[in-house]
C-alpha atoms as a PDB file:
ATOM      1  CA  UNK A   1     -41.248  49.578  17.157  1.00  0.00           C
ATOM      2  CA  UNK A   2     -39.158  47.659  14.246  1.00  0.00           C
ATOM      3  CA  UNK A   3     -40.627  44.548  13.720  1.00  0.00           C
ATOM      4  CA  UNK A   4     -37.804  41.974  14.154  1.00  0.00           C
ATOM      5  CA  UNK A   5     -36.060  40.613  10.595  1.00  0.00           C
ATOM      6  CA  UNK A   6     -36.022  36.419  10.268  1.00  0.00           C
ATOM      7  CA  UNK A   7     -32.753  35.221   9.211  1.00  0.00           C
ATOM      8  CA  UNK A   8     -32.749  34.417   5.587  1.00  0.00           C
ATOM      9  CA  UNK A   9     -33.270  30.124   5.234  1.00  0.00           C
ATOM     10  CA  UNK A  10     -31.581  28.099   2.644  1.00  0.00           C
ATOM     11  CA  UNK A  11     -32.900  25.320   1.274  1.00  0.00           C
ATOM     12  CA  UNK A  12     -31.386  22.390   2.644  1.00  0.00           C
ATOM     13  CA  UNK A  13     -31.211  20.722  -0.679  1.00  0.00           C
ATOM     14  CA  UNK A  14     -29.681  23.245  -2.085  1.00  0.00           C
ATOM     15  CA  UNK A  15     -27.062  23.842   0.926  1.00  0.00           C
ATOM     16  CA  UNK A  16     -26.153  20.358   0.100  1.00  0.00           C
ATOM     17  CA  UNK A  17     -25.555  21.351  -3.801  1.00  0.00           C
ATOM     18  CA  UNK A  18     -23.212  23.942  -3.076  1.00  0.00           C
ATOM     19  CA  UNK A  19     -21.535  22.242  -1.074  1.00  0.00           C
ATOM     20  CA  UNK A  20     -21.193  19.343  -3.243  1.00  0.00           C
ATOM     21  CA  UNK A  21     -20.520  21.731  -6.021  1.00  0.00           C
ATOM     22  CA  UNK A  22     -17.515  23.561  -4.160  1.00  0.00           C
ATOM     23  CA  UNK A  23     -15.829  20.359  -3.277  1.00  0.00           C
ATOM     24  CA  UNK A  24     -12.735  20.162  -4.824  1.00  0.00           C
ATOM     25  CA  UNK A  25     -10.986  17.549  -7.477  1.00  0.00           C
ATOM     26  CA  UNK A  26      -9.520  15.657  -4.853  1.00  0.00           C
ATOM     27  CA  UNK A  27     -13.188  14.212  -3.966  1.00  0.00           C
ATOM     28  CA  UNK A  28     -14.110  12.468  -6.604  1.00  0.00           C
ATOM     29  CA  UNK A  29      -9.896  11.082  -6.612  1.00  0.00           C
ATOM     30  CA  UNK A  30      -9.409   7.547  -6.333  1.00  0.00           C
ATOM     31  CA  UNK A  31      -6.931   5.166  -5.355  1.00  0.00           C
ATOM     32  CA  UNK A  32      -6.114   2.075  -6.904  1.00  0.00           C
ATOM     33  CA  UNK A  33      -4.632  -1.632  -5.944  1.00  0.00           C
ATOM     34  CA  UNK A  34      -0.425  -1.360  -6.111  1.00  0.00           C
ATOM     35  CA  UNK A  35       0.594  -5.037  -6.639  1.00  0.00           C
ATOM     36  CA  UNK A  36       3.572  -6.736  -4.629  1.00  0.00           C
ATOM     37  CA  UNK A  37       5.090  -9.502  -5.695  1.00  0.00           C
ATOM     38  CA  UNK A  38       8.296 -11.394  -4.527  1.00  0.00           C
ATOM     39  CA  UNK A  39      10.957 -11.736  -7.181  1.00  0.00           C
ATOM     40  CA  UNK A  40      14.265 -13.236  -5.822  1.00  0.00           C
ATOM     41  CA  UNK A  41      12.953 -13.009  -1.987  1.00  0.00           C
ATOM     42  CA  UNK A  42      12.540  -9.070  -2.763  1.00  0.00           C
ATOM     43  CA  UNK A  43       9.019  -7.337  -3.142  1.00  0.00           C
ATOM     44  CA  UNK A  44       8.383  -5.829  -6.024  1.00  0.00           C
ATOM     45  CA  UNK A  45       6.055  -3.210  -6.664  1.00  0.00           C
ATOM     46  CA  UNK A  46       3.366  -2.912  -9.695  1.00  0.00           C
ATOM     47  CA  UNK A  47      -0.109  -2.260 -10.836  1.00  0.00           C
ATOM     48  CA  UNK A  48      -2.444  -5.387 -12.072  1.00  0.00           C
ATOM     49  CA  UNK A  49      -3.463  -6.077 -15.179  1.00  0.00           C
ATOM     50  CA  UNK A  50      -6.660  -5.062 -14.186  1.00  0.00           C
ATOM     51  CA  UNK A  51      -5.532  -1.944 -13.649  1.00  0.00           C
ATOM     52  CA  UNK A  52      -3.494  -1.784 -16.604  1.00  0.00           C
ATOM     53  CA  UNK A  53      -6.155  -2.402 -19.053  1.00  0.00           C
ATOM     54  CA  UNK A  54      -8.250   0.026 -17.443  1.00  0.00           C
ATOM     55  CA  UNK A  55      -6.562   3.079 -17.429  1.00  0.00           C
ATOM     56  CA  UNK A  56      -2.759   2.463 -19.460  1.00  0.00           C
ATOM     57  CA  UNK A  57       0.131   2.674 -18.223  1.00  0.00           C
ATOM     58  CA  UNK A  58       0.085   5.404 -15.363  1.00  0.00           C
ATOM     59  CA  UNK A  59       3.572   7.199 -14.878  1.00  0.00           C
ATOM     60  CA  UNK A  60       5.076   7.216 -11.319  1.00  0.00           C
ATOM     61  CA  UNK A  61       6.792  10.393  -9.679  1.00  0.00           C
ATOM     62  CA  UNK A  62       7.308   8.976  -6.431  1.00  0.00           C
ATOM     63  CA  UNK A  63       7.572   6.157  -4.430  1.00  0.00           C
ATOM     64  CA  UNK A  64       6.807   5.279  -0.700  1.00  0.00           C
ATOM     65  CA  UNK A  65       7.381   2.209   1.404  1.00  0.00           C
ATOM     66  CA  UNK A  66       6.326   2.757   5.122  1.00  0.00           C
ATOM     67  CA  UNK A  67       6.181   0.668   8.085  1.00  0.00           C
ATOM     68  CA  UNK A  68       2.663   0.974   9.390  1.00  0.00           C
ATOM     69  CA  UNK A  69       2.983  -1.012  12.482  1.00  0.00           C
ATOM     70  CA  UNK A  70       4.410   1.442  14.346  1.00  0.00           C
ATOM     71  CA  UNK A  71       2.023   5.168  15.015  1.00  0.00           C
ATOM     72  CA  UNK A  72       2.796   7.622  13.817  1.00  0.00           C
ATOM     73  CA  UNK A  73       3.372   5.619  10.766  1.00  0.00           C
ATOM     74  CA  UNK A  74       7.028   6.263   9.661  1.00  0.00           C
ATOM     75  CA  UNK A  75       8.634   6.039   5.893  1.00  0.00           C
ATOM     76  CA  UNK A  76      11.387   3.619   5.994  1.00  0.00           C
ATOM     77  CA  UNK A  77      11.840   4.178   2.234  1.00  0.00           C
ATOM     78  CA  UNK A  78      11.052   5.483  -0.876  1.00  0.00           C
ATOM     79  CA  UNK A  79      12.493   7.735  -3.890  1.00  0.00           C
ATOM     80  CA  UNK A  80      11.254  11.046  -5.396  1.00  0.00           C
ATOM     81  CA  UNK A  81      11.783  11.465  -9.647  1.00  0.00           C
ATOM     82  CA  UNK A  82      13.603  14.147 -10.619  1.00  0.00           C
ATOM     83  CA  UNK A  83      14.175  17.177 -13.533  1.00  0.00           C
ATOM     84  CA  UNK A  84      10.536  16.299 -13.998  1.00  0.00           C
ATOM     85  CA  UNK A  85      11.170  12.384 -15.227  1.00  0.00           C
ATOM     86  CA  UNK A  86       8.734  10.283 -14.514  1.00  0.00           C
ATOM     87  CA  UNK A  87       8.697   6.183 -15.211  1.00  0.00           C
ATOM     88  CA  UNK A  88       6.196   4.416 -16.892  1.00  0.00           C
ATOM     89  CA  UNK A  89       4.438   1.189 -14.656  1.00  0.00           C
ATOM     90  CA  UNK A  90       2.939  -2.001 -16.183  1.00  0.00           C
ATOM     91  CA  UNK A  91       1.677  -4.995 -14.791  1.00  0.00           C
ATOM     92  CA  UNK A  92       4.460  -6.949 -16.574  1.00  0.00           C
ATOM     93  CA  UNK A  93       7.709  -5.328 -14.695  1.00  0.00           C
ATOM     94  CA  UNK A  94       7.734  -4.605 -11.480  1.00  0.00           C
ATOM     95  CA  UNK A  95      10.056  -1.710  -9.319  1.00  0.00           C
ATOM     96  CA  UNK A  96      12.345  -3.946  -6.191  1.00  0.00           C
ATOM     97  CA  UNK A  97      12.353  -2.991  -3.228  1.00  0.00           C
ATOM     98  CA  UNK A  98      15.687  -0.684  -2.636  1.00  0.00           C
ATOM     99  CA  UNK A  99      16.210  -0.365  -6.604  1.00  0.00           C
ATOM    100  CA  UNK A 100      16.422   3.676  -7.230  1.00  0.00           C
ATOM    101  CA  UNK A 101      15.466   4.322 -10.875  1.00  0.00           C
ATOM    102  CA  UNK A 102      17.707   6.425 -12.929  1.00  0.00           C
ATOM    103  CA  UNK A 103      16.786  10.803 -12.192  1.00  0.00           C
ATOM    104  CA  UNK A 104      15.753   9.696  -8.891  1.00  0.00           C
ATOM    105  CA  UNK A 105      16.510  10.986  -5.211  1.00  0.00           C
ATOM    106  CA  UNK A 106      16.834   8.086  -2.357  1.00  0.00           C
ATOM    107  CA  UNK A 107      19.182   7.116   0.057  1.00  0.00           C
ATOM    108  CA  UNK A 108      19.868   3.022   0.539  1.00  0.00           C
ATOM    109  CA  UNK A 109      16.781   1.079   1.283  1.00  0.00           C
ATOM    110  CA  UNK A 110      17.184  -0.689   5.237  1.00  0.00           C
ATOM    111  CA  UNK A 111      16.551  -4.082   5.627  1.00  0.00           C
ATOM    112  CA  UNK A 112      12.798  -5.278   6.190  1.00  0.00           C
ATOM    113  CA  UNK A 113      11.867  -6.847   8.942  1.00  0.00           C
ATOM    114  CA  UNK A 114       9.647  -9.882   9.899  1.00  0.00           C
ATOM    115  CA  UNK A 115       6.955  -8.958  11.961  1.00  0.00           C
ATOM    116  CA  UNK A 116       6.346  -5.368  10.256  1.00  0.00           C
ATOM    117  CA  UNK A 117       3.323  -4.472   8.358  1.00  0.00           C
ATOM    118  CA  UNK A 118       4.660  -2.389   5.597  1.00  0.00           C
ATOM    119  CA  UNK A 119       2.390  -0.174   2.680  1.00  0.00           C
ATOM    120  CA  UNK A 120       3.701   0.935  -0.269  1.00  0.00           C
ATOM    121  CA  UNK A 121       2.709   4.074  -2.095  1.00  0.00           C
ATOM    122  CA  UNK A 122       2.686   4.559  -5.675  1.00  0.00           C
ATOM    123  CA  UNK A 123       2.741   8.094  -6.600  1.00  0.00           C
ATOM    124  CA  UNK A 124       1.607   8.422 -10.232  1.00  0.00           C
ATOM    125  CA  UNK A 125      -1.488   8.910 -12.340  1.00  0.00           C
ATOM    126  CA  UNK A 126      -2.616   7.454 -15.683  1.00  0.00           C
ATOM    127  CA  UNK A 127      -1.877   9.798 -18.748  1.00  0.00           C
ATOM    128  CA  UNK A 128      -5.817  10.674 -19.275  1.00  0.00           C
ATOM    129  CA  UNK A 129      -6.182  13.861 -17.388  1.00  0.00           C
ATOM    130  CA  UNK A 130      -9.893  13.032 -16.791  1.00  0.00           C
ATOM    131  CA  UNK A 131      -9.250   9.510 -14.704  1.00  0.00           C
ATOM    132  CA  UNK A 132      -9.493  10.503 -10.937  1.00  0.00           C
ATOM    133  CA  UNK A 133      -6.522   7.827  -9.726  1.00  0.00           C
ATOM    134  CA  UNK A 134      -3.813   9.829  -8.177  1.00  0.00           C
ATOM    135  CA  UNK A 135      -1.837   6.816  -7.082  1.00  0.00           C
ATOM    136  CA  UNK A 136      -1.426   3.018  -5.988  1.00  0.00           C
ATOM    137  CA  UNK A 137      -0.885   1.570  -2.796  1.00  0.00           C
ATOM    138  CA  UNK A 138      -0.712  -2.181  -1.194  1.00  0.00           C
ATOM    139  CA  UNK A 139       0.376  -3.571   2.206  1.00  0.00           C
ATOM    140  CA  UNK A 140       2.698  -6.585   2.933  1.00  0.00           C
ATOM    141  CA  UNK A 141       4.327  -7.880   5.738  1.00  0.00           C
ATOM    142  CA  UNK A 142       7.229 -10.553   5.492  1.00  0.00           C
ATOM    143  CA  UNK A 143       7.040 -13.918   7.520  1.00  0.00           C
ATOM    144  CA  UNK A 144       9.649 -15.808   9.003  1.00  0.00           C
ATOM    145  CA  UNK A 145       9.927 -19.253   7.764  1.00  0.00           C
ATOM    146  CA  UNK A 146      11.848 -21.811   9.641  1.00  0.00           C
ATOM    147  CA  UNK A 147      14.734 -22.849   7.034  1.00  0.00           C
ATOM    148  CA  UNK A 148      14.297 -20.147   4.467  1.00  0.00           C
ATOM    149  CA  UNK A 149      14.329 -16.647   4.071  1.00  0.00           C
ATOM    150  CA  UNK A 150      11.178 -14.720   5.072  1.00  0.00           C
ATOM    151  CA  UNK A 151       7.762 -15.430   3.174  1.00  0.00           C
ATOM    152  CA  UNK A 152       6.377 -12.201   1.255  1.00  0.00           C
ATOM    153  CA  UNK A 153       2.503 -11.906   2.152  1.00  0.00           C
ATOM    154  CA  UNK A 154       0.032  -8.699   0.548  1.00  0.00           C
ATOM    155  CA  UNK A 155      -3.177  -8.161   2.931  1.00  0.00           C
ATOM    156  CA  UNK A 156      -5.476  -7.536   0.711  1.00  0.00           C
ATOM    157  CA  UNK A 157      -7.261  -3.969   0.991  1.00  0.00           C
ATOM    158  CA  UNK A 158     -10.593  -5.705   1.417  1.00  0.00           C
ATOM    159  CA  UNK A 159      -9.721  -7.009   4.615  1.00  0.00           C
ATOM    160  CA  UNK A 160     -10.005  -6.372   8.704  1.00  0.00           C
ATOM    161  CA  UNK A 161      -6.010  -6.732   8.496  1.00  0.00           C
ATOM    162  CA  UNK A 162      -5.828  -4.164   5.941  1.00  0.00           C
ATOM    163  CA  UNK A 163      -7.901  -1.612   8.394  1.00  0.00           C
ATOM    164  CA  UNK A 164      -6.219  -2.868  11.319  1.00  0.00           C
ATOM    165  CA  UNK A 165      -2.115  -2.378   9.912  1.00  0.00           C
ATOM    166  CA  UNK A 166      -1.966  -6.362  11.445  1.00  0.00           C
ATOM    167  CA  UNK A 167      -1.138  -9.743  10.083  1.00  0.00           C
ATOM    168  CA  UNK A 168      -3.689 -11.735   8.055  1.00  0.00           C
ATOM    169  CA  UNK A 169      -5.335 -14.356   9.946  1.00  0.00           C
ATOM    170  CA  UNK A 170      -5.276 -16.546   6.675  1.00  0.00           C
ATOM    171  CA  UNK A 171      -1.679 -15.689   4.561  1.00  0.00           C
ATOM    172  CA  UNK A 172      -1.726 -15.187   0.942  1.00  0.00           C
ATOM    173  CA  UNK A 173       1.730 -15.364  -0.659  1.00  0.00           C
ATOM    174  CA  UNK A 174       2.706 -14.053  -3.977  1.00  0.00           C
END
């Protein structure tokens, strides 16, 4: 009679190791703070000078602005670089919201709404190939204000509001 074989064990530890090991670049990616401000009632879209001084200026292929209020969430927005162009970013200029950059694909930007949580997607990367940030994102929402024109406000990402796609129970204009 053949003595029954026991399955070959691996060593949990090293289980975990290979599959650490096998994990792809897009594990140890990060993403980093957009910044919104309001210029002329308008957001505007940046990185910080944080962010600035930490990596350089990163160089954006794309940008996103959806409305994350609704699920699915659905792109209201955005523009796609073309023939390979790609714009630098720097905390001291800023993108508008409905401005399409020169070699880039976008149709008109629609009106934002009051009431809307938006998030805005920066799609670029710094020039150092070795920095993991693959892009830039914020969320902001516009408030109605009785005699003016709507109130930008960013929820920060360190916030239940940010996890939730809601309004901030304490506003923080820019």
């Amino acid at each position: 009679m053949k003595s029954a074989q026991r399955p070959a064990s691996i060593n949990p530890t090293l289980f975990i190791l290979l599959a650490l090991s096998s994990m792809n670049g897009y594990a140890r990616s990060r993403m980093a703070d957009a910044e919104v401000t309001s210029v002329n009632g308008v957001p505007c879209f940046s990185i910080s000078k944080q962010e600035e001084r930490r990596n350089g200026q990163p160089f954006l292929g794309a940008l996103s602005v959806s409305d994350v209020t609704v699920k699915p969430t659905t792109e209201i927005w955005g523009f796609l670089m073309t023939d390979d162009k790609k714009i630098p970013l720097s905390s001291t200029n800023c993108i508008p919201y409905g401005n399409i950059p020169a070699h880039a694909d976008a149709a008109p930007a629609p009106e934002l709404k009051t009431g809307r949580v938006y998030e805005v997607f920066l799609n670029g990367r710094p020039a150092d190939p070795a920095d993991p940030t693959y892009g830039y994102v914020a969320k902001f929402c516009l408030i109605q204000q009785v005699s003016a024109k709507p109130r930008l406000v960013v929820i920060k990402s360190d916030t239940q509001a940010w996890m939730d796609d809601t309004f901030p129970a304490r506003n923080s204009s820019r």
